[in-house]
C-alpha atoms as a PDB file:
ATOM      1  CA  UNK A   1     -11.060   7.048 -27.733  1.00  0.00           C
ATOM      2  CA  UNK A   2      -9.314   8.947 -24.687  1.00  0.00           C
ATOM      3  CA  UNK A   3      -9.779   8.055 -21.550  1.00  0.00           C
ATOM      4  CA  UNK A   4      -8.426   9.324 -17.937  1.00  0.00           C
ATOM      5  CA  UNK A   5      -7.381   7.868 -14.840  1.00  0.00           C
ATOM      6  CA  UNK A   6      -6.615  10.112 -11.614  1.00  0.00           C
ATOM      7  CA  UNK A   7      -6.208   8.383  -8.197  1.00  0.00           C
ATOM      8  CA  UNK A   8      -6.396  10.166  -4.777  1.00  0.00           C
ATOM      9  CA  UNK A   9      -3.224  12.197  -4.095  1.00  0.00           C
ATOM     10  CA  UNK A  10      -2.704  14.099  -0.758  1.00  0.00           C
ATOM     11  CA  UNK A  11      -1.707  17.657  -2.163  1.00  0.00           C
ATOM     12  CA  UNK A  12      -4.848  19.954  -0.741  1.00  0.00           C
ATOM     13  CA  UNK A  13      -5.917  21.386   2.516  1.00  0.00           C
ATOM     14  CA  UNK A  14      -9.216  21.821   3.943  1.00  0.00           C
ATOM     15  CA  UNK A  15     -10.251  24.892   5.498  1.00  0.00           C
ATOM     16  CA  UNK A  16      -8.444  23.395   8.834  1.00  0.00           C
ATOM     17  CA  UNK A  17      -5.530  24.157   7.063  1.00  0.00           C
ATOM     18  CA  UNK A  18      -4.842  20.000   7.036  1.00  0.00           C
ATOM     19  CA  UNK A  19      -3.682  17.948   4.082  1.00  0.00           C
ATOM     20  CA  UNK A  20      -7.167  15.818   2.610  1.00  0.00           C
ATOM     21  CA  UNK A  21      -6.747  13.398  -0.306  1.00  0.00           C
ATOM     22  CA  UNK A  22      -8.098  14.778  -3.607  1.00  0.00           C
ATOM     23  CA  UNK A  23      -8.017  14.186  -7.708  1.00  0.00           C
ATOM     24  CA  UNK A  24      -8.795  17.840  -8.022  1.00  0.00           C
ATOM     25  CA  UNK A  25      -5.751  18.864  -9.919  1.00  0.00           C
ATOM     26  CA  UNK A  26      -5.198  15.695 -11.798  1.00  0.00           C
ATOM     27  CA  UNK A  27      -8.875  16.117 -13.153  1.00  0.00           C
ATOM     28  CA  UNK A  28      -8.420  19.215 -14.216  1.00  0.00           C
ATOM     29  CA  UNK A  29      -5.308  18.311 -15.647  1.00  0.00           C
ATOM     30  CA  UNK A  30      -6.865  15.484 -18.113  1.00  0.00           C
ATOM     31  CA  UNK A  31     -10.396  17.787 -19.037  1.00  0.00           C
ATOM     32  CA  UNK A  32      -7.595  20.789 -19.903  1.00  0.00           C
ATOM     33  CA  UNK A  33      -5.793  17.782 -22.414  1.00  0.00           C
ATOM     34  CA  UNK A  34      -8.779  16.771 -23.974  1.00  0.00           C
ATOM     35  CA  UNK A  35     -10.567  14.318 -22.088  1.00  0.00           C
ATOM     36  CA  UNK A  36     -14.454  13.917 -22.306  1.00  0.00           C
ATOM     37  CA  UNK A  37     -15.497  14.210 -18.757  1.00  0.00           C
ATOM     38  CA  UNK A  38     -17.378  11.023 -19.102  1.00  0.00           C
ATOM     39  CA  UNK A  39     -14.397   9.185 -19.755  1.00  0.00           C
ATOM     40  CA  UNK A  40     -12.479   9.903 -16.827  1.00  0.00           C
ATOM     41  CA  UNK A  41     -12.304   7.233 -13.947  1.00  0.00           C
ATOM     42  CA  UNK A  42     -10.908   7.636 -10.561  1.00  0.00           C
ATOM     43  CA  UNK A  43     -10.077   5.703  -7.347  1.00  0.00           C
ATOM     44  CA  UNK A  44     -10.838   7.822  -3.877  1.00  0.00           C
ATOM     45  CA  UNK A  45      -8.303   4.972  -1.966  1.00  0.00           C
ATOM     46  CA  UNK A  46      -4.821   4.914  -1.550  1.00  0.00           C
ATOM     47  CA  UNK A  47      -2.613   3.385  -4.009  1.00  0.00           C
ATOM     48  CA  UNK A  48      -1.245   0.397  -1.350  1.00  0.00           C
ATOM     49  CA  UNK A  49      -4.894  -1.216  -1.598  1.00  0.00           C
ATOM     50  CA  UNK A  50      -5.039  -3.825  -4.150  1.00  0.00           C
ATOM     51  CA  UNK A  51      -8.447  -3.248  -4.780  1.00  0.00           C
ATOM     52  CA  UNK A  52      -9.480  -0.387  -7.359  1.00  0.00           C
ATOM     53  CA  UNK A  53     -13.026  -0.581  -8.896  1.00  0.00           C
ATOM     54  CA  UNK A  54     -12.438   2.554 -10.974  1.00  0.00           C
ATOM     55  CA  UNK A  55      -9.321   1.477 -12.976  1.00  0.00           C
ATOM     56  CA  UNK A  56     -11.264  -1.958 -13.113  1.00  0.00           C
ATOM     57  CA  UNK A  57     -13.801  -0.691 -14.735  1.00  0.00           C
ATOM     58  CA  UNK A  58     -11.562   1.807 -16.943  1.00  0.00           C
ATOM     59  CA  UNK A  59     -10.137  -2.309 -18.252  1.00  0.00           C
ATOM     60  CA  UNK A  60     -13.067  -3.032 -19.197  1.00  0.00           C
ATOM     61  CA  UNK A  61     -14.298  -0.378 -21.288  1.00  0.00           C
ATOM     62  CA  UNK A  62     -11.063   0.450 -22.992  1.00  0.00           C
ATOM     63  CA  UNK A  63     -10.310  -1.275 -26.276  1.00  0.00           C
ATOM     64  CA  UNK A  64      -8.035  -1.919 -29.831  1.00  0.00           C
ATOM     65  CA  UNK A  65      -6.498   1.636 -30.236  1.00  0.00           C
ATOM     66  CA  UNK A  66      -7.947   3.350 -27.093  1.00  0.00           C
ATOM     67  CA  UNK A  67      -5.273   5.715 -25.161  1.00  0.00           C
ATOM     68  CA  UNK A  68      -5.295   5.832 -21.794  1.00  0.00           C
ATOM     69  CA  UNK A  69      -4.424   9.552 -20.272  1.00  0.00           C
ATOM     70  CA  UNK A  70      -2.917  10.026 -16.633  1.00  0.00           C
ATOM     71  CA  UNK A  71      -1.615  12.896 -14.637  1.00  0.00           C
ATOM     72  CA  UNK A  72       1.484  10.765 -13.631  1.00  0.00           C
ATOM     73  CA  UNK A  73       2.645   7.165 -14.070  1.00  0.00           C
ATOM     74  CA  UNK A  74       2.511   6.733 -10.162  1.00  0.00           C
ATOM     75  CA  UNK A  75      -1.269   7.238 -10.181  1.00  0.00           C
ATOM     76  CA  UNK A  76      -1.933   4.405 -12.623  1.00  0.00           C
ATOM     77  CA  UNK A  77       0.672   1.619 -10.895  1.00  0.00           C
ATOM     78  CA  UNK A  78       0.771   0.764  -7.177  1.00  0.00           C
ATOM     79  CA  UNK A  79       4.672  -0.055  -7.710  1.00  0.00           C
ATOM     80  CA  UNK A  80       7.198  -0.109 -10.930  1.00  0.00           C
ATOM     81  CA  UNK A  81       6.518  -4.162 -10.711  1.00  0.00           C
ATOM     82  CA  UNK A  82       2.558  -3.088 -10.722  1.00  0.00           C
ATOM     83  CA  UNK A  83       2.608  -0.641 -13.735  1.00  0.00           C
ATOM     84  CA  UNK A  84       4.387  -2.714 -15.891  1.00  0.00           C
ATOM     85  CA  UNK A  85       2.296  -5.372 -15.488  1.00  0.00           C
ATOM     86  CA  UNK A  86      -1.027  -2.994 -15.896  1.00  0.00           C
ATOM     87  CA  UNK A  87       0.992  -1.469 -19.203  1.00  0.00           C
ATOM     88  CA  UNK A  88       1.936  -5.063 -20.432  1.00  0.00           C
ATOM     89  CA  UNK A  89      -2.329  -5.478 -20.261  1.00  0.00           C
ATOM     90  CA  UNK A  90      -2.843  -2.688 -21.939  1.00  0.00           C
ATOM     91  CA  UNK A  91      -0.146  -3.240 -24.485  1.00  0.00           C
ATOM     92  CA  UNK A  92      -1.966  -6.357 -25.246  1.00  0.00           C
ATOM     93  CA  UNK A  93      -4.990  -5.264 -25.879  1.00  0.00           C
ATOM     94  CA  UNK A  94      -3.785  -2.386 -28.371  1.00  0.00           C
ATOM     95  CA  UNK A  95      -4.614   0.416 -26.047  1.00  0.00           C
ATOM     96  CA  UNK A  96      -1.557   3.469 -25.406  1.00  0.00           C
ATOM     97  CA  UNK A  97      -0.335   4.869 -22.137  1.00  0.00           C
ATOM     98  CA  UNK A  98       0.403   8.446 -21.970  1.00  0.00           C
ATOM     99  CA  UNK A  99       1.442  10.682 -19.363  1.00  0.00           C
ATOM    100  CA  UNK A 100       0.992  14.074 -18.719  1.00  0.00           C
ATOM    101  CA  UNK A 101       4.136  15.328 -16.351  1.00  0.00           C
ATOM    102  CA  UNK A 102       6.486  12.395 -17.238  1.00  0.00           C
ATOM    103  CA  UNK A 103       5.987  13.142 -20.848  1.00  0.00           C
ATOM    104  CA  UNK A 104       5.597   9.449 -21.419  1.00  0.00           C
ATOM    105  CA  UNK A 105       3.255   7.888 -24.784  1.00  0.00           C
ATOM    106  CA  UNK A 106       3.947   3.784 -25.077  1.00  0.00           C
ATOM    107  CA  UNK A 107       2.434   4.553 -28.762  1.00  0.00           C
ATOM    108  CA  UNK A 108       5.697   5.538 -29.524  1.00  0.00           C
ATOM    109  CA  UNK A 109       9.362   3.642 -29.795  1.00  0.00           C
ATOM    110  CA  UNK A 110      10.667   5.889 -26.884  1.00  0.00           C
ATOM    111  CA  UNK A 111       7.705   5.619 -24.557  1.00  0.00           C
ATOM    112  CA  UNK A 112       8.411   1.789 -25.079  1.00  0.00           C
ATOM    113  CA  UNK A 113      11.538   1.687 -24.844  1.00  0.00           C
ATOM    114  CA  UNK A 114      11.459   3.714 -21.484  1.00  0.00           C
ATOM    115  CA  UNK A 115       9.248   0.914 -19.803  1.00  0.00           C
ATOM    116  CA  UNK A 116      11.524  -1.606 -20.712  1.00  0.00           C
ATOM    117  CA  UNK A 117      14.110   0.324 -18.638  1.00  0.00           C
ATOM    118  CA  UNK A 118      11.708   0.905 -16.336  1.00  0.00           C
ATOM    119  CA  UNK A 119      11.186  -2.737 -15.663  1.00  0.00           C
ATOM    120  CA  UNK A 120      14.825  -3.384 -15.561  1.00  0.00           C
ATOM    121  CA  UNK A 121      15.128  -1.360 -12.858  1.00  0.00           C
ATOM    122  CA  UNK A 122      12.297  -2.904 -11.047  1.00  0.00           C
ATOM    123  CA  UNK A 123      13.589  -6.576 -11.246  1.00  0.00           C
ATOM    124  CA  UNK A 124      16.920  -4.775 -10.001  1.00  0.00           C
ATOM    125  CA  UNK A 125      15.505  -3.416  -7.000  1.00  0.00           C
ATOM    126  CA  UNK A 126      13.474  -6.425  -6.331  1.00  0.00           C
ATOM    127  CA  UNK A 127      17.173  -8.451  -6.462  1.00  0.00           C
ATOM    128  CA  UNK A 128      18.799  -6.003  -4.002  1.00  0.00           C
ATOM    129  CA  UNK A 129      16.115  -6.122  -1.576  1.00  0.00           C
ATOM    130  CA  UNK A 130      16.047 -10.705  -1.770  1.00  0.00           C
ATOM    131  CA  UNK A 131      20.253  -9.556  -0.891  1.00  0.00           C
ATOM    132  CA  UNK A 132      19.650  -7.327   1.830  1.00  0.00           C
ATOM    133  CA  UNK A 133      17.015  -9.205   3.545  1.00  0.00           C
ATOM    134  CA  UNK A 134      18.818 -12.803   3.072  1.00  0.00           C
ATOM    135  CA  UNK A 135      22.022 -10.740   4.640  1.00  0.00           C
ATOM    136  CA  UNK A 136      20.186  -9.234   7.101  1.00  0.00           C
ATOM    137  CA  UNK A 137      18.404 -12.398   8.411  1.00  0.00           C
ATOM    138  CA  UNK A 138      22.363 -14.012   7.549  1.00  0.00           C
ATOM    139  CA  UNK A 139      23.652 -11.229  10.505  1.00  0.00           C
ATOM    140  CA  UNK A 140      20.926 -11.517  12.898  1.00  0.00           C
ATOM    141  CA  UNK A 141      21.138 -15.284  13.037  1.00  0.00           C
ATOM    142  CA  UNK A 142      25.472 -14.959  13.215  1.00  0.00           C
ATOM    143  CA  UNK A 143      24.270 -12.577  16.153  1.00  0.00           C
ATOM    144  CA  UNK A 144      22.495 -14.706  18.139  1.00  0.00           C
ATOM    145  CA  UNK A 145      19.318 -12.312  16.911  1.00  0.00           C
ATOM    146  CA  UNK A 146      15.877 -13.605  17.067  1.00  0.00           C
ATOM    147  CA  UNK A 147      14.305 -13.794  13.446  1.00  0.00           C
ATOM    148  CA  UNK A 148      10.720 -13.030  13.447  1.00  0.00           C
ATOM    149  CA  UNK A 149       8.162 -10.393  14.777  1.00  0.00           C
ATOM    150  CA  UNK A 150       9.539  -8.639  18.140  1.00  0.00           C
ATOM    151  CA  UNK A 151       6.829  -9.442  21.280  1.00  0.00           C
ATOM    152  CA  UNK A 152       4.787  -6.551  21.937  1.00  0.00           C
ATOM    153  CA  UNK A 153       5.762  -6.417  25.562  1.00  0.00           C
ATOM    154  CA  UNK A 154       9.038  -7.284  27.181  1.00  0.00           C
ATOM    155  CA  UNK A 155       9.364  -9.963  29.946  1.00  0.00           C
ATOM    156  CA  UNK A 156       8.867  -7.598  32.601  1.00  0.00           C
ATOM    157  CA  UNK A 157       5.964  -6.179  31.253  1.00  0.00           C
ATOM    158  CA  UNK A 158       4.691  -9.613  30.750  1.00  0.00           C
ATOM    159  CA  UNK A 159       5.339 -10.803  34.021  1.00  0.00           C
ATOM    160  CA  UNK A 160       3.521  -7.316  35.329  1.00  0.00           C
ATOM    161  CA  UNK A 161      -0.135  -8.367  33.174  1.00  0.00           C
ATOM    162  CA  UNK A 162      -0.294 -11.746  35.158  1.00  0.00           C
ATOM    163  CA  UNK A 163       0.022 -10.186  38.381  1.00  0.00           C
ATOM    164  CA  UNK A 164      -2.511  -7.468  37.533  1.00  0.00           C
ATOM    165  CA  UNK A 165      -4.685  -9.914  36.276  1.00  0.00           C
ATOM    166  CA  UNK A 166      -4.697 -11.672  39.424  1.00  0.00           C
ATOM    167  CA  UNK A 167      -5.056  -9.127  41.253  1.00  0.00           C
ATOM    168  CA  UNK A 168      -8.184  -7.952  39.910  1.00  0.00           C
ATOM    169  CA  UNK A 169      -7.301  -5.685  36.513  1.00  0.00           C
ATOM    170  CA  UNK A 170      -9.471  -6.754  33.704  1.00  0.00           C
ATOM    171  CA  UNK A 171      -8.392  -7.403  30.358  1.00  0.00           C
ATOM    172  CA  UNK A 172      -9.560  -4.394  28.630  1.00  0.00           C
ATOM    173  CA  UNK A 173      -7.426  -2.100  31.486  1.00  0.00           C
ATOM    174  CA  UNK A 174      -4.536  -4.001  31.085  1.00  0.00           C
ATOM    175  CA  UNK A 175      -4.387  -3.117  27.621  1.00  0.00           C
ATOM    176  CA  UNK A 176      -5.216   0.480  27.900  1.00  0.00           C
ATOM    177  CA  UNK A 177      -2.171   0.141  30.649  1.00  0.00           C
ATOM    178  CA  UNK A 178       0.391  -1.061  28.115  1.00  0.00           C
ATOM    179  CA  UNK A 179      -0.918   0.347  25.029  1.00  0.00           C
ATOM    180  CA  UNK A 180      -1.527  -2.678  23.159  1.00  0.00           C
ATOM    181  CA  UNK A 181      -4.499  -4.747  21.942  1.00  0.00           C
ATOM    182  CA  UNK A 182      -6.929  -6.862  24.070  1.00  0.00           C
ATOM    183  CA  UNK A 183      -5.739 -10.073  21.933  1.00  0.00           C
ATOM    184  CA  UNK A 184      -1.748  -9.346  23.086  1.00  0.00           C
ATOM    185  CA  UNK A 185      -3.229  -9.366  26.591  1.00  0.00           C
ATOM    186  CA  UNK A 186      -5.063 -12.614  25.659  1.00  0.00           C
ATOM    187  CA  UNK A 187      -2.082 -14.150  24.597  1.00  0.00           C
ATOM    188  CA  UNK A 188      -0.053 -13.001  27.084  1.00  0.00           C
ATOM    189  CA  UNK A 189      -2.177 -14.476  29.700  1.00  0.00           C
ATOM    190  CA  UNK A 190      -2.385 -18.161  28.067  1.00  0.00           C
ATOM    191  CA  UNK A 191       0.965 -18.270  27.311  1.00  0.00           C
ATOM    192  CA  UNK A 192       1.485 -17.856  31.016  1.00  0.00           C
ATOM    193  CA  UNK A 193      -1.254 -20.365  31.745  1.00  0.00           C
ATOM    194  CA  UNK A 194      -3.137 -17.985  33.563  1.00  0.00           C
ATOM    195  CA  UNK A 195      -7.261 -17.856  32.771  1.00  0.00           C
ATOM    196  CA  UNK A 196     -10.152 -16.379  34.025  1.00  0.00           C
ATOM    197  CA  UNK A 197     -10.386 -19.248  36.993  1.00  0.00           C
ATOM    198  CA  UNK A 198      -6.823 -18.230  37.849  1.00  0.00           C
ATOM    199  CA  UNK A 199      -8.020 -15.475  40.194  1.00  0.00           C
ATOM    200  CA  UNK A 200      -7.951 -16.000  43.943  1.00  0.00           C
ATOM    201  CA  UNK A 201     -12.006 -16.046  45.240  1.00  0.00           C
ATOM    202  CA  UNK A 202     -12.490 -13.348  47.296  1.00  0.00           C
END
């Protein structure tokens, strides 16, 4: 059995001549090879959220000598790291990859052989990032640099909330003021042990 896969891709505009997420042409692309339109699954969300009910439920129907058909490699894995790990699945449960554009089939020595490179070169990118982080946190420190998230607003900024505050802005203005979210505002407050009983009576 055949079966397709096709995950949102932003290639299409609307009539407002904008950009919209669709699996128009990869659809197309898998009922023109073949597949049964019953047998196609998709995913409408982008490819950084974990969760993916339609290639879950593609696992679970496929089976010993199944094929599964996609449009591209990237529309099946979230990452290299991520489709080898989906293929490895696969692989062990006797069903074939097979991709349209990258002319890829894992039924076959070659498409095999081109994961295993393909997961080389995923562990190698995973060790050059561990060396460029570990340097860059290594240069920061030799700096004097702060390691860690950067404060949303800078002392002066800070220092400019508490007198607002005092002075009568509420919360929700101050961070419409300074762009940020009502919790930095929060925090910036208690950090500067100021509360709600902090203001002068009038």
């Amino acid at each position: 059995m055949i079966y397709g896969y096709c995950r949102v891709s932003t290639h299409k505009k609307d009539e407002n001549g904008e950009y919209v997420q669709t699996t128009d042409l990869q659809r197309d692309a898998l009922l023109s090879a073949g597949v049964d339109a019953r047998n196609i699954y998709e995913d409408r969300i982008s490819g950084t959220t974990a969760s993916r009910p339609g290639l879950d439920e593609l696992l679970s129907h496929v089976q010993d000598g199944d094929t599964v058909l996609v449009w591209k490699l990237d529309r099946l894995g979230r990452s290299t790291r991520n489709l080898l790990e989906l293929a490895e699945n696969l692989k062990s449960k006797g069903v074939n990859i097979r991709s349209l554009q990258d002319g890829i089939d894992t039924s076959g020595k070659f498409g095999s052989f081109l994961l295993t490179i393909l997961g080389a070169c995923a562990e190698l990118e995973r060790e050059n990032i561990r060396e460029r982080v570990t340097a860059g946190i290594a240069t920061a420190v030799a700096n004097g640099g702060r390691i860690g998230r950067r404060k949303a607003l800078n002392p002066y900024a800070r220092q400019e909330v508490v007198s607002a505050f005092l002075t009568g802005k509420t919360i929700s203005q101050l961070a419409k003021i300074h762009r940020v979210g009502r919790a930095t505002i929060h925090r910036v407050l208690t950090e500067a042990g100021v509360s709600a009983s902090s203001r002068p009576v009038m």
